[in-house]
Structure formats: structure tokens, C-alpha cells
Protein backbone atom coordinates (compact mmCIF):
# COMPACT_ATOMS: atom_id res chain seq x y z
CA UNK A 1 52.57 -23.20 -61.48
CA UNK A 2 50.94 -21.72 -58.56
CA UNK A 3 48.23 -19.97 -61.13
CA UNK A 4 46.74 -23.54 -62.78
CA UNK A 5 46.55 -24.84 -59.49
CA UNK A 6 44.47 -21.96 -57.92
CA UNK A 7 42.03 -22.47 -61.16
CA UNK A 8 42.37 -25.96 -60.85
CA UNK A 9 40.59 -25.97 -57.46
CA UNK A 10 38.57 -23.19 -58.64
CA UNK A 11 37.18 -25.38 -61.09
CA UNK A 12 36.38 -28.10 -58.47
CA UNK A 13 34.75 -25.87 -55.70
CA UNK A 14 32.76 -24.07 -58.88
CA UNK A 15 31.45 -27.45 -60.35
CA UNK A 16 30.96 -29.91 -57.18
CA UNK A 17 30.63 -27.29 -54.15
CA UNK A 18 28.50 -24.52 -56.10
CA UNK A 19 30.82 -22.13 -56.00
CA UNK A 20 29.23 -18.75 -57.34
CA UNK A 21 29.98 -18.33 -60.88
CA UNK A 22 30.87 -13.94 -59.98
CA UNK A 23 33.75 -15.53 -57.83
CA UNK A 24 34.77 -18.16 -60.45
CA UNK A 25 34.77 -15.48 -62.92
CA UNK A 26 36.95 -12.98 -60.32
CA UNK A 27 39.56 -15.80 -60.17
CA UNK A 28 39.72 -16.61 -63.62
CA UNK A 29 41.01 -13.26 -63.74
CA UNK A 30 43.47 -13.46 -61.40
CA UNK A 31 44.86 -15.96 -63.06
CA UNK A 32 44.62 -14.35 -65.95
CA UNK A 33 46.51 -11.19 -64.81
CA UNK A 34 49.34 -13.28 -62.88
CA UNK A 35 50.00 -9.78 -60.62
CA UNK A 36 48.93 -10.86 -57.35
CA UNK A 37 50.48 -11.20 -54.01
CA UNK A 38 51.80 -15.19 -53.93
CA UNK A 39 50.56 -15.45 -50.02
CA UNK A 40 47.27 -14.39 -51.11
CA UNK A 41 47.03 -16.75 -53.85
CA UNK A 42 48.06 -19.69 -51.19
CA UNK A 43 45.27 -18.63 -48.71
CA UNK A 44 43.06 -18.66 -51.63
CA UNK A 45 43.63 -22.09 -52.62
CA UNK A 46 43.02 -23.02 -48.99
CA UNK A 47 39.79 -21.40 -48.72
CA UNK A 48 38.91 -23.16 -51.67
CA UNK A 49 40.42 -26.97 -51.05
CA UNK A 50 38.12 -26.34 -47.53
CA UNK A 51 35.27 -24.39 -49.15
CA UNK A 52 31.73 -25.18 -47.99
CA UNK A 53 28.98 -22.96 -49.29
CA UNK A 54 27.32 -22.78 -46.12
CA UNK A 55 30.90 -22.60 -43.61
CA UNK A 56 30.09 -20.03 -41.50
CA UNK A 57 27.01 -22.34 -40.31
CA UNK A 58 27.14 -24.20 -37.22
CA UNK A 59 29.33 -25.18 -34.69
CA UNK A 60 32.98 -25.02 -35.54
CA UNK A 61 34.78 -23.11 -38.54
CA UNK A 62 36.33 -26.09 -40.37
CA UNK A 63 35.56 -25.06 -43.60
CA UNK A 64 35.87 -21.79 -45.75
CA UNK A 65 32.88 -19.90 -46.30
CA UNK A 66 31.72 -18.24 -49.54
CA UNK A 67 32.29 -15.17 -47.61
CA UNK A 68 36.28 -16.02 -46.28
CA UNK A 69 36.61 -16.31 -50.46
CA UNK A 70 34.85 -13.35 -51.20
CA UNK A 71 37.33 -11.29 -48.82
CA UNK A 72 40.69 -12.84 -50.21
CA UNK A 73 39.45 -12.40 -53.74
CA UNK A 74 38.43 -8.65 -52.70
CA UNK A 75 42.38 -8.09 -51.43
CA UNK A 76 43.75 -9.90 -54.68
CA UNK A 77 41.51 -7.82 -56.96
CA UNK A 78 43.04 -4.69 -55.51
CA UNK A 79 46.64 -5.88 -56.05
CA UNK A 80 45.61 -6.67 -59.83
């Protein structure tokens, strides 16, 4: 289900790409809740399969930002 994946690679940004643990916690309950808009859970798990803490660094936007998950979180807690 689309809810164990997003924690799934929640879990993985959190523990190996320091991840902060306020968004970990904000996802958690998302998937928690299962209320939120599918699309924005997909975008989500993008951000986080391409997150790098420091993304918005340097030439080139190949990776999510803590900031690009920060503002899809942000539109999926209002939904919930």
C-alpha cells in the first residue's frame, strides 16, 4: 500500500540522509491518518527517494531539498 511505502522511504531518508526527526514525525502521521490526497503522497515519496539535506545547494536541482519536503508535507497536513 501506497502508505508503508511512503514510511518506508521515510524511514530511509530519516536514518541514512538525516532527515529531521519534526518531518519524520509529520509523516508518520500521515500515514497514520490515511486522508491525504494520493498525488501528494506520490510527490512525497519522490522528494524523499531524491532527498539530499543540503539540495537546494549548488549547481543543478537533482535532488529534493529538506525544504521541497517541508512544502508537500505542509499541503498534506492541511488535507489531514
Amino acid at each position: 500500500m501506497i502508505y508503508e511505502k511512503l514510511l518506508k522511504v521515510a524511514l530511509k531518508a530519516s536514518n541514512e540522509q538525516d532527515l529531521p526527526d519534526t518531518l519524520f514525525a509529520s509523516i508518520r502521521f500521515i500515514c497514520e491518518n490515511k486522508n491525504s490526497d494520493i498525488e501528494l503522497i506520490h510527490e512525497l515519496i519522490d522528494h524523499l527517494e531524491n532527498y539530499e539535506p543540503f539540495g537546494d545547494v549548488g549547481c543543478g536541482n537533482l535532488f529534493s531539498s529538506t525544504k521541497d519536503v517541508e512544502q508537500c508535507v505542509a499541503k498534506l497536513l492541511k488535507i489531514a
